[in-house]
PDB file of N, CA and C in Angstrom:
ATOM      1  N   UNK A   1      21.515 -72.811  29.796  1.00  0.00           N
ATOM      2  CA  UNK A   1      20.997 -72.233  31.012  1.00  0.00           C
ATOM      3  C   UNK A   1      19.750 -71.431  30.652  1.00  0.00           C
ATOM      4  N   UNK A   2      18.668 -71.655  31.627  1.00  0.00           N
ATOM      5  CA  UNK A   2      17.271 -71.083  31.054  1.00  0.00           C
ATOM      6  C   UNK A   2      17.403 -69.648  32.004  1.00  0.00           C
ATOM      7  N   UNK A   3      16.833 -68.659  31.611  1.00  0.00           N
ATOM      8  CA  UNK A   3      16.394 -67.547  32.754  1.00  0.00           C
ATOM      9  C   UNK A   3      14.801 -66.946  32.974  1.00  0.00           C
ATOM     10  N   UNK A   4      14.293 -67.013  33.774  1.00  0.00           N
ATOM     11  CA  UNK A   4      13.242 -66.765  34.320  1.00  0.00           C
ATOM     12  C   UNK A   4      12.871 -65.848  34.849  1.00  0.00           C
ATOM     13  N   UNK A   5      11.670 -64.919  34.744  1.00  0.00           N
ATOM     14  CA  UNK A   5      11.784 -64.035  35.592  1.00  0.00           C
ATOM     15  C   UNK A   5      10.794 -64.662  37.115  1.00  0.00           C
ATOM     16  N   UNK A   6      10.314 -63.634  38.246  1.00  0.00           N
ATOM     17  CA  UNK A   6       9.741 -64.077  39.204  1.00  0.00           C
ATOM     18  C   UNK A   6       8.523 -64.357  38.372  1.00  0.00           C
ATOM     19  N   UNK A   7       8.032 -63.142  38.200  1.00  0.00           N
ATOM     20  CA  UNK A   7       6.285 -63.792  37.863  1.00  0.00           C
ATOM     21  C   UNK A   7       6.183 -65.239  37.154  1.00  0.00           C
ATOM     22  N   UNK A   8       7.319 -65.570  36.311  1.00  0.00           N
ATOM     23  CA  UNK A   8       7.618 -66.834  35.531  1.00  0.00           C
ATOM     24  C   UNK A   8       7.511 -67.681  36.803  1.00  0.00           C
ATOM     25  N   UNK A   9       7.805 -67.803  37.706  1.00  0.00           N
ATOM     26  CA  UNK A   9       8.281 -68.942  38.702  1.00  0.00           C
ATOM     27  C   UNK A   9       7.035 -69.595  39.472  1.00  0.00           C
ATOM     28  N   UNK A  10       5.961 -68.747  39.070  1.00  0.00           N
ATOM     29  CA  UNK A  10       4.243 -69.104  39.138  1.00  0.00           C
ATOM     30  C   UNK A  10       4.257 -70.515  38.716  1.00  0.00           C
ATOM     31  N   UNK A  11       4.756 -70.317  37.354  1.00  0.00           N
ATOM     32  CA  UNK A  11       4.475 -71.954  36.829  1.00  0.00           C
ATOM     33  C   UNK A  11       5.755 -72.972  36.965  1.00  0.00           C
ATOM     34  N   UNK A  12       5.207 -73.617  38.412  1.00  0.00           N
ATOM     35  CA  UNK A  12       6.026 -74.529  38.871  1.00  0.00           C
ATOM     36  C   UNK A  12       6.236 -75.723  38.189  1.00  0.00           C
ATOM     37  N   UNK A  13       5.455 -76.371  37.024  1.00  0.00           N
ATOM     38  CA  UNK A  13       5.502 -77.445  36.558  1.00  0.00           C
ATOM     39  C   UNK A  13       6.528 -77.124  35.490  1.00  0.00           C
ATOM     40  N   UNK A  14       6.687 -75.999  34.969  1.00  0.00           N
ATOM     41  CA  UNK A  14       8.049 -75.647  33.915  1.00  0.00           C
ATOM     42  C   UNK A  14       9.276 -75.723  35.084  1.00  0.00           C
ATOM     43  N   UNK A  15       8.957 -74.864  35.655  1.00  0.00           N
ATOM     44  CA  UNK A  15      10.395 -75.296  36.533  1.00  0.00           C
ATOM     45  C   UNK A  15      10.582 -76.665  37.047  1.00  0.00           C
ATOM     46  N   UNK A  16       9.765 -77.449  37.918  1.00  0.00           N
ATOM     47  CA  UNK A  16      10.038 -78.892  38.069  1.00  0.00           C
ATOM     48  C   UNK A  16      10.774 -79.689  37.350  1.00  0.00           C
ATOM     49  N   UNK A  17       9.918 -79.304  35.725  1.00  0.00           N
ATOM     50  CA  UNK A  17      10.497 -80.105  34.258  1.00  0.00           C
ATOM     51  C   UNK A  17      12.003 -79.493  34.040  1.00  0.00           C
ATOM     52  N   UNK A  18      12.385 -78.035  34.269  1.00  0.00           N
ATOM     53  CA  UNK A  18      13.420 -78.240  33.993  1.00  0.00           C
ATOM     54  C   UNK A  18      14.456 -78.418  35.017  1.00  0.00           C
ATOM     55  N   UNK A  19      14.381 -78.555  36.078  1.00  0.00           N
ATOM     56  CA  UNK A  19      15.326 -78.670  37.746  1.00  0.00           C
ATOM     57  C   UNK A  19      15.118 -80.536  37.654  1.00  0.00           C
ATOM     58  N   UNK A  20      14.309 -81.052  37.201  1.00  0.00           N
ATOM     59  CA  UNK A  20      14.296 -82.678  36.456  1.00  0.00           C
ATOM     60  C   UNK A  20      15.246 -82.842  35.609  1.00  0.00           C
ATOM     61  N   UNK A  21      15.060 -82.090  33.934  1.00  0.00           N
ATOM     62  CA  UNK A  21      16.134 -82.392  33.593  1.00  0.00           C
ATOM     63  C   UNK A  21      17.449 -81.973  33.557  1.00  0.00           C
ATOM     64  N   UNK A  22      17.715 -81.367  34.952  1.00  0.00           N
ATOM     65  CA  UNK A  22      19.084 -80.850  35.439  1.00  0.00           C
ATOM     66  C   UNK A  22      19.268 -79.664  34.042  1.00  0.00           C
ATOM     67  N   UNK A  23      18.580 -78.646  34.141  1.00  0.00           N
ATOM     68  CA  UNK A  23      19.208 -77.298  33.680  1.00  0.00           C
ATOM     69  C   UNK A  23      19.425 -76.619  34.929  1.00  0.00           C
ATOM     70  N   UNK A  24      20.012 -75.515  34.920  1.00  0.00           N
ATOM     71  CA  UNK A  24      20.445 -74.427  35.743  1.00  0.00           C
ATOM     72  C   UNK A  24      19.753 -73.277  35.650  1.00  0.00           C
ATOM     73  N   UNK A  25      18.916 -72.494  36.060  1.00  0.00           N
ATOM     74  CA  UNK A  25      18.065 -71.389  36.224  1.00  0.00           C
ATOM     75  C   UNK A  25      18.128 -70.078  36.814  1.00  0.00           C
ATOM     76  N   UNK A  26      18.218 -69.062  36.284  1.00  0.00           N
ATOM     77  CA  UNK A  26      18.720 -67.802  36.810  1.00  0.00           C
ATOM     78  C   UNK A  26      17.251 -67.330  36.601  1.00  0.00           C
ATOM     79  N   UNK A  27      17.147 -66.800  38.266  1.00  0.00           N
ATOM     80  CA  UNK A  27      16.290 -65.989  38.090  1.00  0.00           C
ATOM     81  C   UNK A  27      16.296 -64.412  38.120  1.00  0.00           C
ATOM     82  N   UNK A  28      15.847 -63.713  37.279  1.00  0.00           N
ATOM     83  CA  UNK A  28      15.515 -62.813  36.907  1.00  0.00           C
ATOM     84  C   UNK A  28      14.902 -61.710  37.575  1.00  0.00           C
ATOM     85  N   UNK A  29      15.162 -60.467  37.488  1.00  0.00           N
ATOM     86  CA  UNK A  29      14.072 -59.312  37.658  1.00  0.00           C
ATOM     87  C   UNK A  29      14.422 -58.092  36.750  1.00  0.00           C
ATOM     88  N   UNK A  30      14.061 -57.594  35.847  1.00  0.00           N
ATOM     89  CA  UNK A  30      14.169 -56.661  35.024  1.00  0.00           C
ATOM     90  C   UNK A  30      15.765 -56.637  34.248  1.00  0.00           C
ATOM     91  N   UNK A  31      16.323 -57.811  34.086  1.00  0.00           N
ATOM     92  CA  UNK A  31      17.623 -58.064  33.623  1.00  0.00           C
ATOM     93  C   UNK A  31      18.532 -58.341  34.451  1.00  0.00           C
ATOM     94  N   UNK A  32      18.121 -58.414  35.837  1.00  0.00           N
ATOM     95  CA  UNK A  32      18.709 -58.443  36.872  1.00  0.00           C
ATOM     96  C   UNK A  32      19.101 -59.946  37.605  1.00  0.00           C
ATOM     97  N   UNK A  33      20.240 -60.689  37.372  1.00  0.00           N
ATOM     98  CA  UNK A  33      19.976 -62.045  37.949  1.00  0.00           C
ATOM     99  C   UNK A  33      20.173 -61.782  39.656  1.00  0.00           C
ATOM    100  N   UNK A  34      18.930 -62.257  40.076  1.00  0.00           N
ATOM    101  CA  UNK A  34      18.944 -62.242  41.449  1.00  0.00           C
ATOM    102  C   UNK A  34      19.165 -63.881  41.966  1.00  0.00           C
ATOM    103  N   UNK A  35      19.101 -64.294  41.728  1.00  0.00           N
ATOM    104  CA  UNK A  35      19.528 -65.740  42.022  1.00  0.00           C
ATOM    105  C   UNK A  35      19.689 -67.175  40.902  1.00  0.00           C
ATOM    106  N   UNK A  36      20.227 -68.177  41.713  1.00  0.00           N
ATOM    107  CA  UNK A  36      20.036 -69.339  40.558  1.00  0.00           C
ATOM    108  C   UNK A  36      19.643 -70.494  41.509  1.00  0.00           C
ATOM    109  N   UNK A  37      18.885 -71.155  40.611  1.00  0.00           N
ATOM    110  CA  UNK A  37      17.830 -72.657  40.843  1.00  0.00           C
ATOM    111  C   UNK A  37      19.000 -73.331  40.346  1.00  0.00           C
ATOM    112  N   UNK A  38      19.537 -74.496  41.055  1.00  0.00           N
ATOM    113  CA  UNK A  38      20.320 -75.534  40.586  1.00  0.00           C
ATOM    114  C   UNK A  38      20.180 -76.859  40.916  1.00  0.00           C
ATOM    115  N   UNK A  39      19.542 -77.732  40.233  1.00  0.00           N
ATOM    116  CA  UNK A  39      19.402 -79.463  39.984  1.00  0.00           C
ATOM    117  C   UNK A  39      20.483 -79.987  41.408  1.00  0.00           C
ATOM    118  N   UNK A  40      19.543 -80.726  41.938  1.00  0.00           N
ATOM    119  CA  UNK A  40      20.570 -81.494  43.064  1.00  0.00           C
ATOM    120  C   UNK A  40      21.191 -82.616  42.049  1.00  0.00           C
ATOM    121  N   UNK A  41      22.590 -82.831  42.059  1.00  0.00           N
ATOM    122  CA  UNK A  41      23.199 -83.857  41.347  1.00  0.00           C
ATOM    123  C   UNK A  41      22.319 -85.412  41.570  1.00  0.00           C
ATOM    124  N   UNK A  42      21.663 -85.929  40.635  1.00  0.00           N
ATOM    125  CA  UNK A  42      20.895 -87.274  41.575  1.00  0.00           C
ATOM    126  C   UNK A  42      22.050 -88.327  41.728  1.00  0.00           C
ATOM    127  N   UNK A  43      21.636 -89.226  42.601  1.00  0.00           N
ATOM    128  CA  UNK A  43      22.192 -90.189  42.905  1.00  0.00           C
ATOM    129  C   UNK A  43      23.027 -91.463  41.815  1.00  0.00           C
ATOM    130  N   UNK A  44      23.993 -91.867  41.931  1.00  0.00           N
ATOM    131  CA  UNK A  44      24.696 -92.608  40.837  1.00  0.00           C
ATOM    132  C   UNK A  44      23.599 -93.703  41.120  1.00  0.00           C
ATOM    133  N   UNK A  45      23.210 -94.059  39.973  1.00  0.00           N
ATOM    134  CA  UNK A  45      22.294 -95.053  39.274  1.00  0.00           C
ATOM    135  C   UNK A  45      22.988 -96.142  39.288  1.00  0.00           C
ATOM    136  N   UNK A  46      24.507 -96.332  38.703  1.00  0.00           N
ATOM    137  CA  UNK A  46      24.898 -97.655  38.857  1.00  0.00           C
ATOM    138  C   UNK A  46      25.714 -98.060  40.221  1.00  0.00           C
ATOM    139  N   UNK A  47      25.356 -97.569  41.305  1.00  0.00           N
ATOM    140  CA  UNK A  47      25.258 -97.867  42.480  1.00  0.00           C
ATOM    141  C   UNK A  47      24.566 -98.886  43.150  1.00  0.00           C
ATOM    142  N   UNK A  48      23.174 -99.033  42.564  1.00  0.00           N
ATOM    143  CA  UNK A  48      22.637-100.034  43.035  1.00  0.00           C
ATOM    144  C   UNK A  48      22.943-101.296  42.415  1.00  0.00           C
ATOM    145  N   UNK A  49      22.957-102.421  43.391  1.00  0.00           N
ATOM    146  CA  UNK A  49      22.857-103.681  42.584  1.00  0.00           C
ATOM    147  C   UNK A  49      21.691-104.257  42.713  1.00  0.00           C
ATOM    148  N   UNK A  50      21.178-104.724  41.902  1.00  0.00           N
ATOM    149  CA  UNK A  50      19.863-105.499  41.657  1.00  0.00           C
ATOM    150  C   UNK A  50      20.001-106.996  41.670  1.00  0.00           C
ATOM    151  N   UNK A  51      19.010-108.101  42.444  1.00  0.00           N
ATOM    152  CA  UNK A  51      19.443-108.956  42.401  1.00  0.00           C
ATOM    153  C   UNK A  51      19.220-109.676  41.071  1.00  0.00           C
ATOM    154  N   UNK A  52      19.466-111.120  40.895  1.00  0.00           N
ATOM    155  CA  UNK A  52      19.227-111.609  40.208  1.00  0.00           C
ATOM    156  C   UNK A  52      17.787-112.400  39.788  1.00  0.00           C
ATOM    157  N   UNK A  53      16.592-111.850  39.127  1.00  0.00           N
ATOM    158  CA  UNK A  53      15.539-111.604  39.176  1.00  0.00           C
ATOM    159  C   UNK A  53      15.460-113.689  38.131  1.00  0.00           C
ATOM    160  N   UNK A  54      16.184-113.309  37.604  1.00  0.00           N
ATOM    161  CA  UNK A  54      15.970-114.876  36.562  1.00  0.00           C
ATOM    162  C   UNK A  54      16.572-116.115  37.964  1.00  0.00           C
ATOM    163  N   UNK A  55      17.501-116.132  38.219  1.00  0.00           N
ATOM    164  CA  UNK A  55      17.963-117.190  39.494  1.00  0.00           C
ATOM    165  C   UNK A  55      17.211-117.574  40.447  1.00  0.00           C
ATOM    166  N   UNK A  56      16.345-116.189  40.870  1.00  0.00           N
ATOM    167  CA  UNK A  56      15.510-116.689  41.866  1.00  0.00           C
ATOM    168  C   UNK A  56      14.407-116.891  41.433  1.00  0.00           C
ATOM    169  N   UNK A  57      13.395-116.866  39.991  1.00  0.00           N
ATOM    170  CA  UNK A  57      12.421-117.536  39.552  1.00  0.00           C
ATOM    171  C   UNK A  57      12.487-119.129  39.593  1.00  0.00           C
ATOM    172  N   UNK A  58      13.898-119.246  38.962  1.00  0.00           N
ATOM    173  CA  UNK A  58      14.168-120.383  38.361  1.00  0.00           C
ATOM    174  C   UNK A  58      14.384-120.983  40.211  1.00  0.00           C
ATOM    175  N   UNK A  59      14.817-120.656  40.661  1.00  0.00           N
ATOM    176  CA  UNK A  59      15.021-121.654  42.216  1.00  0.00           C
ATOM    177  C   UNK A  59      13.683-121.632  42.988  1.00  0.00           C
ATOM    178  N   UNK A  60      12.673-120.977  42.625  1.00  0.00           N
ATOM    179  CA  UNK A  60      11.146-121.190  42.811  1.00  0.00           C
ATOM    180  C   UNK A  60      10.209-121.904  42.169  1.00  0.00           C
ATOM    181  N   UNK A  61      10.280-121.785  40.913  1.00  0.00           N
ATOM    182  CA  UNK A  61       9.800-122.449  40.264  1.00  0.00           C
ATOM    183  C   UNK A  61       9.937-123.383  39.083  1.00  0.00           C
ATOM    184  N   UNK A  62      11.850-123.444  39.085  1.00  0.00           N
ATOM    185  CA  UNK A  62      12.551-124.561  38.175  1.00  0.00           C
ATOM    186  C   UNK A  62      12.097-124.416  36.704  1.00  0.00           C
ATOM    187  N   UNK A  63      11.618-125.250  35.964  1.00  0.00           N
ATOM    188  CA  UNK A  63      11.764-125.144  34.602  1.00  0.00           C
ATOM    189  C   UNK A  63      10.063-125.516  34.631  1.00  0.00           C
ATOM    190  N   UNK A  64       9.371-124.952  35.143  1.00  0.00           N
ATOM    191  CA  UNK A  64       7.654-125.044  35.007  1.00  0.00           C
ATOM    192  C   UNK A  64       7.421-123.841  34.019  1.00  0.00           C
ATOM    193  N   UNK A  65       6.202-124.373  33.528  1.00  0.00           N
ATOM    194  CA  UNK A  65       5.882-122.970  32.680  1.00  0.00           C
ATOM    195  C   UNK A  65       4.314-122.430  32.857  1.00  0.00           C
ATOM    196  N   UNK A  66       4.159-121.540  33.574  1.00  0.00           N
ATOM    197  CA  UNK A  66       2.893-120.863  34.159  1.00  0.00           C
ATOM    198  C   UNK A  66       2.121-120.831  32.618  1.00  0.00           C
ATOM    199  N   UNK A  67       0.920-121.115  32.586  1.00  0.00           N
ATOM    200  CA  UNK A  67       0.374-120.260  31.417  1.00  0.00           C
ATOM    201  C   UNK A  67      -1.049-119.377  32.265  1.00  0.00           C
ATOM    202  N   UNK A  68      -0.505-118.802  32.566  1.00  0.00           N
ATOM    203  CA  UNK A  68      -1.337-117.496  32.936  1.00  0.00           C
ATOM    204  C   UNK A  68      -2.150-116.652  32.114  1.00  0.00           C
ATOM    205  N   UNK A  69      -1.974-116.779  30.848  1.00  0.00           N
ATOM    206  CA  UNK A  69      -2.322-115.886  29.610  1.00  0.00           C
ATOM    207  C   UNK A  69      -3.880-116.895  29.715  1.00  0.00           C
ATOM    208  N   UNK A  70      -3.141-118.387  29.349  1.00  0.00           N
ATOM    209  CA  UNK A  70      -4.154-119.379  29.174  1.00  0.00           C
ATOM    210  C   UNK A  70      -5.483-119.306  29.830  1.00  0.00           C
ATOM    211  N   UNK A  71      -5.104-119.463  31.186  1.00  0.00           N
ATOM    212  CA  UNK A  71      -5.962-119.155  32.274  1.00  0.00           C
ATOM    213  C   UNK A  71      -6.561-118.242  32.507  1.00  0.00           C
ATOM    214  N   UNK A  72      -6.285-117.120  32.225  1.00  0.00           N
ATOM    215  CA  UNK A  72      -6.813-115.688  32.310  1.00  0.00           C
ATOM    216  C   UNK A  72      -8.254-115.850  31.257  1.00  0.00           C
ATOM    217  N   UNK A  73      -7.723-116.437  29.897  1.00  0.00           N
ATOM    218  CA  UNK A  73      -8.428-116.177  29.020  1.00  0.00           C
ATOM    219  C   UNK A  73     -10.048-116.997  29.061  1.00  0.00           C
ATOM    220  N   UNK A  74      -9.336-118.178  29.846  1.00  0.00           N
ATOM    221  CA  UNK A  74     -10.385-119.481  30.133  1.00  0.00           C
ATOM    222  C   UNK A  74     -11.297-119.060  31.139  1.00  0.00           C
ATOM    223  N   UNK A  75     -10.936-117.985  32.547  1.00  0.00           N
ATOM    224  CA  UNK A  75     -11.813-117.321  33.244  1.00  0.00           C
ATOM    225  C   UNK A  75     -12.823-116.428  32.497  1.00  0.00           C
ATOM    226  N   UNK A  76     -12.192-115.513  31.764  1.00  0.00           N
ATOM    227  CA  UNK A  76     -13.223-114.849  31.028  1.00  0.00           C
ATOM    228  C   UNK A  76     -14.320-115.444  30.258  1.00  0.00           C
ATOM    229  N   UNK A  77     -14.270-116.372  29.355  1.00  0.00           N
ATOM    230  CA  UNK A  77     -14.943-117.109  28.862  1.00  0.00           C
ATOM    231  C   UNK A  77     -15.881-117.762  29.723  1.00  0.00           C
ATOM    232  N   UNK A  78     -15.864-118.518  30.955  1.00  0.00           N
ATOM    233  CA  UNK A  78     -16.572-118.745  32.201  1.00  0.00           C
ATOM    234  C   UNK A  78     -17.494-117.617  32.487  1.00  0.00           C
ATOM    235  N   UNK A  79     -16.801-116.477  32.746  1.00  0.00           N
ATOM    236  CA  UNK A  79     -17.619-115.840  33.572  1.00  0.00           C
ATOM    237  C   UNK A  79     -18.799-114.934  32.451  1.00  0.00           C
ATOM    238  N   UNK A  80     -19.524-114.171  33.410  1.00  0.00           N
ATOM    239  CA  UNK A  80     -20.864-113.639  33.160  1.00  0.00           C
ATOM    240  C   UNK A  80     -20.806-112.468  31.730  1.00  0.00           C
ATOM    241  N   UNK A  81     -19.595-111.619  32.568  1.00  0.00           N
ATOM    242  CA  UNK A  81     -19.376-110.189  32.165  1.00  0.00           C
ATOM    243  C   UNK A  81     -18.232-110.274  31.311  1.00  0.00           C
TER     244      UNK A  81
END
């Protein structure tokens, strides 16, 4: 648990960083805890499902193989700049 005093609470980017990485924060006045900053619990992460990013390439574009690298490289060479 970090403690802070007010004038400390100026620099919001320390506090952001640590209310980010879920510490708990007492704030301070001359030894005095007058309050606490506490991290909203974030959201369960493995909650979401993600689809299947390989299934639906492959049902778009089957077993083709883009060479994009190729092409990229062959524009440059073309062009001016």
């Amino acid at each position: 648990m970090q403690s802070i005093t007010l004038r400390q609470l100026r620099d919001t980017r320390q506090v952001k960083a640590w209310l980010k990485a879920g510490v708990h924060i007492e704030v301070r006045e001359r030894n005095v805890v007058l309050g606490d900053l506490v991290p909203r619990t974030p959201p369960n992460p493995s909650a979401v499902e993600w689809p299947d990013f390989a299934a639906r390439l492959k049902a778009i574009y089957g077993d083709r193989v883009i060479p994009a690298v190729a092409d990229l490289l062959e524009d440059r060479e073309n062009s001016r700049y």
